[in-house]
PDB file of N, CA and C in Angstrom:
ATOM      1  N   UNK A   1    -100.951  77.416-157.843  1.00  0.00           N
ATOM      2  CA  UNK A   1    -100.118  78.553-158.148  1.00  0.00           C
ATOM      3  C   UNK A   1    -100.377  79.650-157.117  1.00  0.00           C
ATOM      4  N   UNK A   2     -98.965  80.034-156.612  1.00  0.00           N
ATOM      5  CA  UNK A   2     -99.703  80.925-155.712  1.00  0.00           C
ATOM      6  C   UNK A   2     -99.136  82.898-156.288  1.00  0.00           C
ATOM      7  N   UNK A   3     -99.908  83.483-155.898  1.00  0.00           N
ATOM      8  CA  UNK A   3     -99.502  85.204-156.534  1.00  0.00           C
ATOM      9  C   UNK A   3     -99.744  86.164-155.451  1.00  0.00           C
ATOM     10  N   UNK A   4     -98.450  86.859-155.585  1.00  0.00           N
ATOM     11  CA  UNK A   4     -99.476  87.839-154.644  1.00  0.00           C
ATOM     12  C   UNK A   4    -100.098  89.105-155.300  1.00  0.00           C
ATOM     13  N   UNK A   5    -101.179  88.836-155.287  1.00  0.00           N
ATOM     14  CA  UNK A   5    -101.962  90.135-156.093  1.00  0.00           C
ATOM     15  C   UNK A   5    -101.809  91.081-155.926  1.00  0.00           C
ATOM     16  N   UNK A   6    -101.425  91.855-154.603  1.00  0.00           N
ATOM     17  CA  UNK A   6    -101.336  92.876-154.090  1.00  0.00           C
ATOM     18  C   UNK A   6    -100.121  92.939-153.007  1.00  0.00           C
ATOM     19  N   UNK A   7     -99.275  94.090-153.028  1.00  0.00           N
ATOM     20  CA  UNK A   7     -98.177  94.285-152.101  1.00  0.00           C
ATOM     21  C   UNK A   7     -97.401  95.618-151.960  1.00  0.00           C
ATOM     22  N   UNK A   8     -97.762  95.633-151.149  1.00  0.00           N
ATOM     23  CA  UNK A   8     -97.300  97.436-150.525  1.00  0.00           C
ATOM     24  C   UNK A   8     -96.825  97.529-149.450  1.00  0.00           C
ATOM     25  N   UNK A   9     -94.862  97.965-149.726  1.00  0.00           N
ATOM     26  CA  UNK A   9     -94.273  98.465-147.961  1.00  0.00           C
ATOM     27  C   UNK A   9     -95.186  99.574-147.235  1.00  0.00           C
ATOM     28  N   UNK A  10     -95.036  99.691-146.274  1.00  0.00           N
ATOM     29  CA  UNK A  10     -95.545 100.963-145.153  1.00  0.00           C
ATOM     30  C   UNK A  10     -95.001 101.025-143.850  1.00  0.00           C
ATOM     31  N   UNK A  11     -94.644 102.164-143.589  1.00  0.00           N
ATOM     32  CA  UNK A  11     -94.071 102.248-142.404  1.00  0.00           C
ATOM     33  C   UNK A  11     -94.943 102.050-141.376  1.00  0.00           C
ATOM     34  N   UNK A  12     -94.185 101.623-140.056  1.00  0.00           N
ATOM     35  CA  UNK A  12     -95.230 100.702-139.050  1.00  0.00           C
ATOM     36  C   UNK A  12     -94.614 100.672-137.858  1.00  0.00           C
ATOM     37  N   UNK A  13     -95.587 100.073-136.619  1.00  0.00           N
ATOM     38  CA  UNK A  13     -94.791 100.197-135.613  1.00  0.00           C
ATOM     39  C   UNK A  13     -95.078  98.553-134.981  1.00  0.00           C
ATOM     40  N   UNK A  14     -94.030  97.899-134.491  1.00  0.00           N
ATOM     41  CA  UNK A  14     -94.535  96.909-133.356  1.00  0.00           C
ATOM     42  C   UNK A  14     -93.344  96.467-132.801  1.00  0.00           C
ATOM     43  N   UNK A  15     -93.701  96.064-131.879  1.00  0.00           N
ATOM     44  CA  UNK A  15     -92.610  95.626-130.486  1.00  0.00           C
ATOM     45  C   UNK A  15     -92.578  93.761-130.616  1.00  0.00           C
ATOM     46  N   UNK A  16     -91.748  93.055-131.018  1.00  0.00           N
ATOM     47  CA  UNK A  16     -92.034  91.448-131.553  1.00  0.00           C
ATOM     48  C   UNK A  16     -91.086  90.898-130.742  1.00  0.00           C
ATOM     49  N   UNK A  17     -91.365  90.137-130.244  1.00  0.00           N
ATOM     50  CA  UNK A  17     -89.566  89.290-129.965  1.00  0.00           C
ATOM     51  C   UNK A  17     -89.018  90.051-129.155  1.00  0.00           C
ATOM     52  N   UNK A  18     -89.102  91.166-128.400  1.00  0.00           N
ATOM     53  CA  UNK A  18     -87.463  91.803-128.313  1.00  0.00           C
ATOM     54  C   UNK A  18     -86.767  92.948-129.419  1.00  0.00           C
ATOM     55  N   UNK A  19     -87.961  93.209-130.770  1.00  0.00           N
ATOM     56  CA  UNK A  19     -86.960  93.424-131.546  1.00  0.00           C
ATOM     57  C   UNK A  19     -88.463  94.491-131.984  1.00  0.00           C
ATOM     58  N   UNK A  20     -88.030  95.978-131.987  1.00  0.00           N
ATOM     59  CA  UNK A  20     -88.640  97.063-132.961  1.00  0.00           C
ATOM     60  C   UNK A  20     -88.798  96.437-134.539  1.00  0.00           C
ATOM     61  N   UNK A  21     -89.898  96.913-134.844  1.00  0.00           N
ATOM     62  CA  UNK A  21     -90.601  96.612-135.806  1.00  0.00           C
ATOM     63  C   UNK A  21     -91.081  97.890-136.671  1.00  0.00           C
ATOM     64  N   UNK A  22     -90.522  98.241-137.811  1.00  0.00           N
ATOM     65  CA  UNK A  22     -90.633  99.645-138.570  1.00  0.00           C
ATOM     66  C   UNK A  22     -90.961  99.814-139.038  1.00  0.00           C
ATOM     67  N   UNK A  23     -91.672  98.692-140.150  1.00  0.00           N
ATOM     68  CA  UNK A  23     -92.121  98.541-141.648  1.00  0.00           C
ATOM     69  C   UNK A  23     -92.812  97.097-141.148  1.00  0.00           C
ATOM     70  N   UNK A  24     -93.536  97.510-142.819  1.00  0.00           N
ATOM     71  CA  UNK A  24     -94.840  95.867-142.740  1.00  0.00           C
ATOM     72  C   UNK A  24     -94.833  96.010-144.252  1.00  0.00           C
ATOM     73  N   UNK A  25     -94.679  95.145-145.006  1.00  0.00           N
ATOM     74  CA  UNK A  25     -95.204  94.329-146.339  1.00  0.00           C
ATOM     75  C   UNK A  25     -96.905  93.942-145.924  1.00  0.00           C
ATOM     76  N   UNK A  26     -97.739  94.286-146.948  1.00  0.00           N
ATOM     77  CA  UNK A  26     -98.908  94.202-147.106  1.00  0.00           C
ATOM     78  C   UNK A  26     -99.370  93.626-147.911  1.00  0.00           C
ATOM     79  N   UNK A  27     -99.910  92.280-147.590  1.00  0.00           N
ATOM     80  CA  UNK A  27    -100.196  91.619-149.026  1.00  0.00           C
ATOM     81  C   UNK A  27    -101.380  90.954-149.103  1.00  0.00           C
ATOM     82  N   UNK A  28    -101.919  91.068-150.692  1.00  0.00           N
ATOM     83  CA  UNK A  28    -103.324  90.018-150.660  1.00  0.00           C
ATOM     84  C   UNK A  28    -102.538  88.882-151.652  1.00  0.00           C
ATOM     85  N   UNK A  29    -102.879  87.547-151.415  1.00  0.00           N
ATOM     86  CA  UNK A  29    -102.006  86.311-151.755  1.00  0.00           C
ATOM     87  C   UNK A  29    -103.237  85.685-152.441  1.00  0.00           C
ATOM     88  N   UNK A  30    -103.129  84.682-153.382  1.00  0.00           N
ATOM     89  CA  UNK A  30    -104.107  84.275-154.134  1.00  0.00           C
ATOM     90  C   UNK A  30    -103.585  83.154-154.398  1.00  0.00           C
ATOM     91  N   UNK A  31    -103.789  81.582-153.836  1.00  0.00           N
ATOM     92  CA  UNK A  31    -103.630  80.381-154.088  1.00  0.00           C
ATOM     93  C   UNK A  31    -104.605  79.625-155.162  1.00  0.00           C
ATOM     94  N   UNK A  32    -103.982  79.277-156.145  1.00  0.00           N
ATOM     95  CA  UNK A  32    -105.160  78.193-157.200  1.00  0.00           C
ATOM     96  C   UNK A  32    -104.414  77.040-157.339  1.00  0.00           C
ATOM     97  N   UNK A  33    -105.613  76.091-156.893  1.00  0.00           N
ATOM     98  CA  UNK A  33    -104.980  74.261-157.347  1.00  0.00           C
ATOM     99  C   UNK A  33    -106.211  73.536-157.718  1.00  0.00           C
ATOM    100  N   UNK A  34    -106.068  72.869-158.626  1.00  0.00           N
ATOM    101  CA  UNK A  34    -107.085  71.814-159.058  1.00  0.00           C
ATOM    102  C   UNK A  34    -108.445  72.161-158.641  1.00  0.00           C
ATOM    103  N   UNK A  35    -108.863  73.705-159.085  1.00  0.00           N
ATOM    104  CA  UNK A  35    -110.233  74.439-159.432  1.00  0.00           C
ATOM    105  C   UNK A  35    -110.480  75.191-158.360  1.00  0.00           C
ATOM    106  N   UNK A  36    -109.910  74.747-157.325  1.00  0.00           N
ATOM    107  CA  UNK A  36    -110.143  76.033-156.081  1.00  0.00           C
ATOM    108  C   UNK A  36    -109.142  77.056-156.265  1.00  0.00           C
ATOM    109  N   UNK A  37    -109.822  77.992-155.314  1.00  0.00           N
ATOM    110  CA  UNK A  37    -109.102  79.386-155.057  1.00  0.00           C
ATOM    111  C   UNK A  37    -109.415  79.404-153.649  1.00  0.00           C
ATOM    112  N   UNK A  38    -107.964  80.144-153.424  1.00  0.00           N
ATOM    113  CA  UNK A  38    -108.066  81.099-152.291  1.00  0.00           C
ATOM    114  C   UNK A  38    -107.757  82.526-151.889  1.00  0.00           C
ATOM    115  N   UNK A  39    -108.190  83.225-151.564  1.00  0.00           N
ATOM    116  CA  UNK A  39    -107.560  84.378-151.280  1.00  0.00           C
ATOM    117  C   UNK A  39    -107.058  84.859-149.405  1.00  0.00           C
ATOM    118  N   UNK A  40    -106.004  85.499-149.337  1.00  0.00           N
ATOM    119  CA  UNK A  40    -105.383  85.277-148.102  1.00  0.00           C
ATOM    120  C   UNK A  40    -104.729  86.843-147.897  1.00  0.00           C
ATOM    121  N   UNK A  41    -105.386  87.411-146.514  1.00  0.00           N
ATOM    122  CA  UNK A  41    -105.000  89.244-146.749  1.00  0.00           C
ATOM    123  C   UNK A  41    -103.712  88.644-145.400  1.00  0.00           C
ATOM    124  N   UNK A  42    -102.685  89.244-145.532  1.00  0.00           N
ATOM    125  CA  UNK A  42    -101.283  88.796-144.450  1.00  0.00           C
ATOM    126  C   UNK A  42    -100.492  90.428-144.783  1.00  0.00           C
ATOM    127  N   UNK A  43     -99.716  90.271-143.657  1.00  0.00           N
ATOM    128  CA  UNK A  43     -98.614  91.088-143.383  1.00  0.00           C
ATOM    129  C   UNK A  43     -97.705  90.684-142.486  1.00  0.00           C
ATOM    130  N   UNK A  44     -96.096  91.023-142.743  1.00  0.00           N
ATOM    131  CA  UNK A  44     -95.362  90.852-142.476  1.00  0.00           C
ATOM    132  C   UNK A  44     -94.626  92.121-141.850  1.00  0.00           C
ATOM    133  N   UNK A  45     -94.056  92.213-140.129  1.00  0.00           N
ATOM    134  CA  UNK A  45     -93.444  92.845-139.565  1.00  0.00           C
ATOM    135  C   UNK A  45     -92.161  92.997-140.063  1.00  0.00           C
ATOM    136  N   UNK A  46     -91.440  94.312-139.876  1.00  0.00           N
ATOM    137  CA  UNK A  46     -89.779  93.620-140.474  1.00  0.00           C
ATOM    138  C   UNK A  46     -89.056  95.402-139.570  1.00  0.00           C
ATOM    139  N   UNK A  47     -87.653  94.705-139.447  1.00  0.00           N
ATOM    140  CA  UNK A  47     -87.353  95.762-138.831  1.00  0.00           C
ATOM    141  C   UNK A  47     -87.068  97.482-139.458  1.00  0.00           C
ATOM    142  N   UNK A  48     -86.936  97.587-140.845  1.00  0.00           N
ATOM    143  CA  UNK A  48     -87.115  98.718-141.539  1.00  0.00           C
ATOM    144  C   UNK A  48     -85.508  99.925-140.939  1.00  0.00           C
ATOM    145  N   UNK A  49     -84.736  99.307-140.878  1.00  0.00           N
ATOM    146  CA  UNK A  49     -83.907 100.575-140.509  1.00  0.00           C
ATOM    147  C   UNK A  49     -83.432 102.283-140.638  1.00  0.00           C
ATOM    148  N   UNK A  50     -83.500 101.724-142.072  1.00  0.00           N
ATOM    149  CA  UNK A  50     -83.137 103.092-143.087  1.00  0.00           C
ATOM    150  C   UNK A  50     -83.788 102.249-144.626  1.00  0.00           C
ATOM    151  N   UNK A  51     -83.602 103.610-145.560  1.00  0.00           N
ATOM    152  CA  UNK A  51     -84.374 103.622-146.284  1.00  0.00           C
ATOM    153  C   UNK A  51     -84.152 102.180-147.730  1.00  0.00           C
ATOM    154  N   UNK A  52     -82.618 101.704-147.334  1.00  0.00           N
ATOM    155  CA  UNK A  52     -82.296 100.414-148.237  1.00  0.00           C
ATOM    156  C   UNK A  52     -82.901  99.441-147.468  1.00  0.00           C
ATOM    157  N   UNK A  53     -82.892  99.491-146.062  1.00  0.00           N
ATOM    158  CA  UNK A  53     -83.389  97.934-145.307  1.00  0.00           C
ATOM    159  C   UNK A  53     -84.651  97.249-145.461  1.00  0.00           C
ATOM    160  N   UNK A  54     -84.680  96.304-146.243  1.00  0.00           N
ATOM    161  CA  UNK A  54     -86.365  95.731-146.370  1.00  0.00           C
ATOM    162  C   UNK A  54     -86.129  94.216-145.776  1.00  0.00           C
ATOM    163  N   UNK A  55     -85.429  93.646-145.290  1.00  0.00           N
ATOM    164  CA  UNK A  55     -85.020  92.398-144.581  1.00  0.00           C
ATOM    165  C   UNK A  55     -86.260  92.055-143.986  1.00  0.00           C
ATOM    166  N   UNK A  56     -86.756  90.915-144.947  1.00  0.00           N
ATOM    167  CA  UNK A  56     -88.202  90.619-144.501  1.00  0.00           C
ATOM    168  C   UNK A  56     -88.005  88.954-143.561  1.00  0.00           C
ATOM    169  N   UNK A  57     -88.171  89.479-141.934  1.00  0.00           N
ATOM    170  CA  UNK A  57     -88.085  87.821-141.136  1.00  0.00           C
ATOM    171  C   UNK A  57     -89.971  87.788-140.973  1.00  0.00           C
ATOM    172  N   UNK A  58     -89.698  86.449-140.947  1.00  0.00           N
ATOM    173  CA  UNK A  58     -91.058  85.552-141.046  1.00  0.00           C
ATOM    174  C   UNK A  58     -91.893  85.181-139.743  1.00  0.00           C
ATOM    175  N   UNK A  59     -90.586  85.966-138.739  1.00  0.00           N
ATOM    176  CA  UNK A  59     -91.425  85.620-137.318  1.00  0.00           C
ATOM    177  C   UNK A  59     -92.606  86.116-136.943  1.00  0.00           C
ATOM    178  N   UNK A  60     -92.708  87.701-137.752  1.00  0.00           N
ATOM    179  CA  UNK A  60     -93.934  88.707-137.459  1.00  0.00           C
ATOM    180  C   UNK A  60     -94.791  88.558-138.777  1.00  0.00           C
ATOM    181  N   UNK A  61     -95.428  87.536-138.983  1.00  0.00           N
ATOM    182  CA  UNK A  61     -96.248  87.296-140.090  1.00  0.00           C
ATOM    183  C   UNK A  61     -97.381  86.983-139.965  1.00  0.00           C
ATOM    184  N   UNK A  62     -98.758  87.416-139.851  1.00  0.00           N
ATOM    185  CA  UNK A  62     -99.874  87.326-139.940  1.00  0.00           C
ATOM    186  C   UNK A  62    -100.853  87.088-140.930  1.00  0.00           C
ATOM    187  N   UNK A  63    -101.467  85.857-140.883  1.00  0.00           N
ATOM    188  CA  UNK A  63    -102.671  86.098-141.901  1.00  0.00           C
ATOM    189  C   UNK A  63    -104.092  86.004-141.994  1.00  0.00           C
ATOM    190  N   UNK A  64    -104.897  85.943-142.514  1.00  0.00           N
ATOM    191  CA  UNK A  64    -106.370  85.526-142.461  1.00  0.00           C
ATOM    192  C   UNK A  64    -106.414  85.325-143.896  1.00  0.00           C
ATOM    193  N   UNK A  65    -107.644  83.882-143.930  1.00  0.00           N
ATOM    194  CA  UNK A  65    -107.830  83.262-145.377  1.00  0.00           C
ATOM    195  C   UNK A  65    -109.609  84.376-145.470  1.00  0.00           C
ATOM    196  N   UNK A  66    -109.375  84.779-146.681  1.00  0.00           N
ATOM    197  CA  UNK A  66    -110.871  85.727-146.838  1.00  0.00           C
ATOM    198  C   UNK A  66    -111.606  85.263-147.672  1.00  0.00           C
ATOM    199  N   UNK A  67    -111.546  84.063-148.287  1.00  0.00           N
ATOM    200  CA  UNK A  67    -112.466  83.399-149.567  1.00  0.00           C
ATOM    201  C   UNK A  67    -111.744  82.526-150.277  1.00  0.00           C
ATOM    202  N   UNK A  68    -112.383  80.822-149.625  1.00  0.00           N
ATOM    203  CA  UNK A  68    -112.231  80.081-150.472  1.00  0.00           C
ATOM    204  C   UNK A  68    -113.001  78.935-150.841  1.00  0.00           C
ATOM    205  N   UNK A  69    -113.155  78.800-151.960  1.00  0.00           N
ATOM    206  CA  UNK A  69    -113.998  78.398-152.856  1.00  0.00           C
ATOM    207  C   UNK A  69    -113.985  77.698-154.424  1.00  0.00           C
ATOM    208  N   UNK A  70    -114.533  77.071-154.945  1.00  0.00           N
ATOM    209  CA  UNK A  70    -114.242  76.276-156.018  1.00  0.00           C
ATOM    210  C   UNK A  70    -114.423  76.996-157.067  1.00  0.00           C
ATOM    211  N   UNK A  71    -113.421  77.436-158.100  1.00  0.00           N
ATOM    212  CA  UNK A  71    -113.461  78.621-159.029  1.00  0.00           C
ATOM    213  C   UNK A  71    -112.162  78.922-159.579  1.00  0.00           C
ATOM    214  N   UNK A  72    -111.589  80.181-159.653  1.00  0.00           N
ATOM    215  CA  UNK A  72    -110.763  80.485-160.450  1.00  0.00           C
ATOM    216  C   UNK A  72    -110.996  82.127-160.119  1.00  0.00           C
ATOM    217  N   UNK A  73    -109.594  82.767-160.124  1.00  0.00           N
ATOM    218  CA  UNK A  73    -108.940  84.169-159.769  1.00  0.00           C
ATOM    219  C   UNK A  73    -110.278  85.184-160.729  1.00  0.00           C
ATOM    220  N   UNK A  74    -110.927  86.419-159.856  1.00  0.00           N
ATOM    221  CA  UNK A  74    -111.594  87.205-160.330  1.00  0.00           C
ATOM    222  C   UNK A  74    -111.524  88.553-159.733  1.00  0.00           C
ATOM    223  N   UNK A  75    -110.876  89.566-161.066  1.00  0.00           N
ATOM    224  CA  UNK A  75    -110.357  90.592-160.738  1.00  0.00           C
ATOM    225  C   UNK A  75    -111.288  91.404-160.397  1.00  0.00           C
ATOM    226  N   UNK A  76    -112.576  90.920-160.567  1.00  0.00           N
ATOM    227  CA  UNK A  76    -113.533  92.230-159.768  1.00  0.00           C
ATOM    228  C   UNK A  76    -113.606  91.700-158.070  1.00  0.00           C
ATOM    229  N   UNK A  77    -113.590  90.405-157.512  1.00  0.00           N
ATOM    230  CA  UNK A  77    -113.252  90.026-156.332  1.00  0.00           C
ATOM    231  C   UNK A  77    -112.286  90.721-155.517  1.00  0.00           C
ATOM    232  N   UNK A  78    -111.424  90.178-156.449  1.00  0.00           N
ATOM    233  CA  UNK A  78    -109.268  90.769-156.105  1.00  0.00           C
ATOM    234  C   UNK A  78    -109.783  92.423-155.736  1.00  0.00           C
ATOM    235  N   UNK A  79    -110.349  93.606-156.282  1.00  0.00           N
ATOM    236  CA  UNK A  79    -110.331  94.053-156.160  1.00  0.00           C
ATOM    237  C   UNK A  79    -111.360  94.932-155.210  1.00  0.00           C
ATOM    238  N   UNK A  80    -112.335  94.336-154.607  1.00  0.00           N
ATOM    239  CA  UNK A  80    -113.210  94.556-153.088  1.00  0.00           C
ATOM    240  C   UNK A  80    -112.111  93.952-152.161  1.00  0.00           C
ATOM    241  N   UNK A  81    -111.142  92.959-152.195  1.00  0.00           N
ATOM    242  CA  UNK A  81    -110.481  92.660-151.215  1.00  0.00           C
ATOM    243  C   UNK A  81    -109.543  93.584-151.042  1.00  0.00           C
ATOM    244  N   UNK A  82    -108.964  94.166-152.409  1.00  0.00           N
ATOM    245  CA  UNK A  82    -107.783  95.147-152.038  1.00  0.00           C
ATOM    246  C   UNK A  82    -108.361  96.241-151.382  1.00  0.00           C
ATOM    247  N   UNK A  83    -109.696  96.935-151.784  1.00  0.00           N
ATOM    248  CA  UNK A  83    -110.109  98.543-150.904  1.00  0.00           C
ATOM    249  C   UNK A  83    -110.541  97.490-149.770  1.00  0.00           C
ATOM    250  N   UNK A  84    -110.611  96.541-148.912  1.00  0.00           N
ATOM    251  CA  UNK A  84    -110.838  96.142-147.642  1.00  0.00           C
ATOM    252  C   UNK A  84    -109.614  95.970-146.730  1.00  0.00           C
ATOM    253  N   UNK A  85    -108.229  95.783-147.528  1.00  0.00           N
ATOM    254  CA  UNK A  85    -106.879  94.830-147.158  1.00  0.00           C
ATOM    255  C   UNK A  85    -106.291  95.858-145.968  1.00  0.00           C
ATOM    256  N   UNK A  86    -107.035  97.507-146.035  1.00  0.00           N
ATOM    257  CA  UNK A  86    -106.379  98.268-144.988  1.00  0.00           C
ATOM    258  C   UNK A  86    -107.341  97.924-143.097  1.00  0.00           C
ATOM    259  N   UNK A  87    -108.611  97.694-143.472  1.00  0.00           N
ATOM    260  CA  UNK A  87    -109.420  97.287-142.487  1.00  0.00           C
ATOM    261  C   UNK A  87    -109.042  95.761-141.670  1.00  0.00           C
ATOM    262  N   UNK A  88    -108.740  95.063-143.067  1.00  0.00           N
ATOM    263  CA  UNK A  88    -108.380  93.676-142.104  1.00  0.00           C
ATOM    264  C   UNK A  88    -107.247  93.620-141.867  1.00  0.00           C
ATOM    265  N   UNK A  89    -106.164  94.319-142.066  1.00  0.00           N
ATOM    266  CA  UNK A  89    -104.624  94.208-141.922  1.00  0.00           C
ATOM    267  C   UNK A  89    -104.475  95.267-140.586  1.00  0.00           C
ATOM    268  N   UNK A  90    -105.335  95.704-140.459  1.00  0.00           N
ATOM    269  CA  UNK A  90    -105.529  96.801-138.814  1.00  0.00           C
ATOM    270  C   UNK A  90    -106.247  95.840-137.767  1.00  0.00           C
ATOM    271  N   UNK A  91    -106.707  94.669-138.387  1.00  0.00           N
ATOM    272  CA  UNK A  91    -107.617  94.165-137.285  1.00  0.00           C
ATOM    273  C   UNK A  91    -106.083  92.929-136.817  1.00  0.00           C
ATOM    274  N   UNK A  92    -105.614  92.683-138.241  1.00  0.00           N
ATOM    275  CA  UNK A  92    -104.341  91.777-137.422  1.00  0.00           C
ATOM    276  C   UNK A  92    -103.292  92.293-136.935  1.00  0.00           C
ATOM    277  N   UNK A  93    -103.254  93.288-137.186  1.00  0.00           N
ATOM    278  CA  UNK A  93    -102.033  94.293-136.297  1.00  0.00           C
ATOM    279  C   UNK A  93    -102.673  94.575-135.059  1.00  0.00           C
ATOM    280  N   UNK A  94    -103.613  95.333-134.751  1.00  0.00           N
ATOM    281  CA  UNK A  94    -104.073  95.603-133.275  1.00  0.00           C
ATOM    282  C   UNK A  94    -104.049  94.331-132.285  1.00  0.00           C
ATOM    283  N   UNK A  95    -104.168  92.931-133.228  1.00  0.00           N
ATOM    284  CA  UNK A  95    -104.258  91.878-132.580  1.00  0.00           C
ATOM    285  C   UNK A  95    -103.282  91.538-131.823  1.00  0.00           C
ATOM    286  N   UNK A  96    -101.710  91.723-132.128  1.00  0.00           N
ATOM    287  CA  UNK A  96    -101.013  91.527-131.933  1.00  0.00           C
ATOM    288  C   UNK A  96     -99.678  93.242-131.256  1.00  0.00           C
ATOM    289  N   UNK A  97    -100.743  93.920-131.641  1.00  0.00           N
ATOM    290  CA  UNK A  97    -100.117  95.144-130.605  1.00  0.00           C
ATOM    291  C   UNK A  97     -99.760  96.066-131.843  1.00  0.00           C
ATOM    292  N   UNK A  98     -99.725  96.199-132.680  1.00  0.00           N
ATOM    293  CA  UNK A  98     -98.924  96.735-134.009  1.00  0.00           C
ATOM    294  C   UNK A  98     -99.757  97.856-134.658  1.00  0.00           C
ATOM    295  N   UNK A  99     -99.279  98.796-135.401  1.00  0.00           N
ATOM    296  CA  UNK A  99    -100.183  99.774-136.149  1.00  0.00           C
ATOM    297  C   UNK A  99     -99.508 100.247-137.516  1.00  0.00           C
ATOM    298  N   UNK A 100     -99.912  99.991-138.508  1.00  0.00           N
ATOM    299  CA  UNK A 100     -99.835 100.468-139.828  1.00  0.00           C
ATOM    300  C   UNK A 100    -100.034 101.834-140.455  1.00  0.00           C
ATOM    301  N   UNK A 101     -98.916 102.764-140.675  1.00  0.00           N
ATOM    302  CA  UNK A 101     -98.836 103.488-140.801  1.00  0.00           C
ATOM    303  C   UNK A 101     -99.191 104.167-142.391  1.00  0.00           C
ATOM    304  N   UNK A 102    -100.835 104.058-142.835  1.00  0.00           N
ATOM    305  CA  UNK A 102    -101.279 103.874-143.995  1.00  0.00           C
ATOM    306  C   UNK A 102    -100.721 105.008-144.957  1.00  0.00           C
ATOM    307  N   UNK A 103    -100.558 105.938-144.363  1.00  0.00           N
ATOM    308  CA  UNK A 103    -100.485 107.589-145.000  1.00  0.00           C
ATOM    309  C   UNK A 103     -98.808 107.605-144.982  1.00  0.00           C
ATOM    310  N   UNK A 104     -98.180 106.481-145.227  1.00  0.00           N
ATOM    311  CA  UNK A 104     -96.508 106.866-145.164  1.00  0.00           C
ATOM    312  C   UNK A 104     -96.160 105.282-145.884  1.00  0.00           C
ATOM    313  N   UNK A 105     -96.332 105.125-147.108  1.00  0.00           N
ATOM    314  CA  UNK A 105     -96.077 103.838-147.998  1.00  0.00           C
ATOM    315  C   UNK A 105     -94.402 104.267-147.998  1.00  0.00           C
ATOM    316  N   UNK A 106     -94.146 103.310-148.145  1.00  0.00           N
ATOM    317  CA  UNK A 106     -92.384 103.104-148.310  1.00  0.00           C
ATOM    318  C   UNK A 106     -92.092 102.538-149.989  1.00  0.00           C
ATOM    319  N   UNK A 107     -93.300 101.971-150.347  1.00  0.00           N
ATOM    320  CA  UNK A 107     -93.034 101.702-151.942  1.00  0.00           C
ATOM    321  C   UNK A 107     -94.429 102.038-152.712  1.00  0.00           C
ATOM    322  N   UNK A 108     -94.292 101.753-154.053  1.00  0.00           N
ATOM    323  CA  UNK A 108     -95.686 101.934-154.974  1.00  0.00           C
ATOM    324  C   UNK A 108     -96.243 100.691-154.655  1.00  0.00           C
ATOM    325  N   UNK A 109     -97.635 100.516-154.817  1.00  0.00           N
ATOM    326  CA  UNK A 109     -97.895  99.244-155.006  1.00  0.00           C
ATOM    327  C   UNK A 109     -98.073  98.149-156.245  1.00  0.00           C
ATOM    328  N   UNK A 110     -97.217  96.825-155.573  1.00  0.00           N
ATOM    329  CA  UNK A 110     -97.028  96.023-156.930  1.00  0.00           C
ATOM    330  C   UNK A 110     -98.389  95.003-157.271  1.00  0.00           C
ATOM    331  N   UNK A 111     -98.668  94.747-158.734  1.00  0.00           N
ATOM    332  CA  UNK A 111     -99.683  93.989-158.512  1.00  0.00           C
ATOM    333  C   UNK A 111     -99.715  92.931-159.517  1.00  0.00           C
ATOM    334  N   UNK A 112     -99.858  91.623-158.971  1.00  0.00           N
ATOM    335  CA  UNK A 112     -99.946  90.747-159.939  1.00  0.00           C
ATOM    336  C   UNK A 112    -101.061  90.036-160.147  1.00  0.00           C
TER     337      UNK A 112
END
């Protein structure tokens, strides 16, 4: 089963493809199958036009797997990964040229 535990627009900057990049979806993802877990901090580039455009393409998508292990979803875990998800989601944006614009969210954050 996969969830994403955590997910928050933010305005952003990166140059991809040819194509300005305005906004980033922020997410911590949580895979469970037959007793393992995983947890997975990713973000997604997207072009962000105006304030209806959330057109999320898959070309600018980054992730890193942060813990996996034989177990089952633990919300005191889930939640050291979420106060970390701004540190490692800066380390995959700089990677790739990009910067997350933490102090300018475009939505609340959703959490499952």
């Amino acid at each position: 089963m996969l969830v994403n535990v955590y997910q928050r627009y933010f305005e952003a900057n990166l140059e991809f493809k040819g194509s300005l990049r305005r906004g980033a979806s922020v997410m911590l993802i949580s895979e469970s199958e037959a007793g393992n877990i995983k947890y997975t901090a990713a973000v997604t580039f997207m072009p962000y036009e105006n304030a209806q455009d959330f057109r999320v393409p898959y070309d600018a998508y980054f992730s890193r797997i942060l813990y996996e292990s034989a177990g089952r979803r633990s919300k005191k875990r889930e939640q050291v990964f979420i106060e970390k998800l701004p540190e490692i989601i800066d380390e995959l944006a700089e990677a790739v040229g990009g910067t997350i614009l933490w102090d300018k969210p475009l939505t609340e954050p959703r959490l499952g």
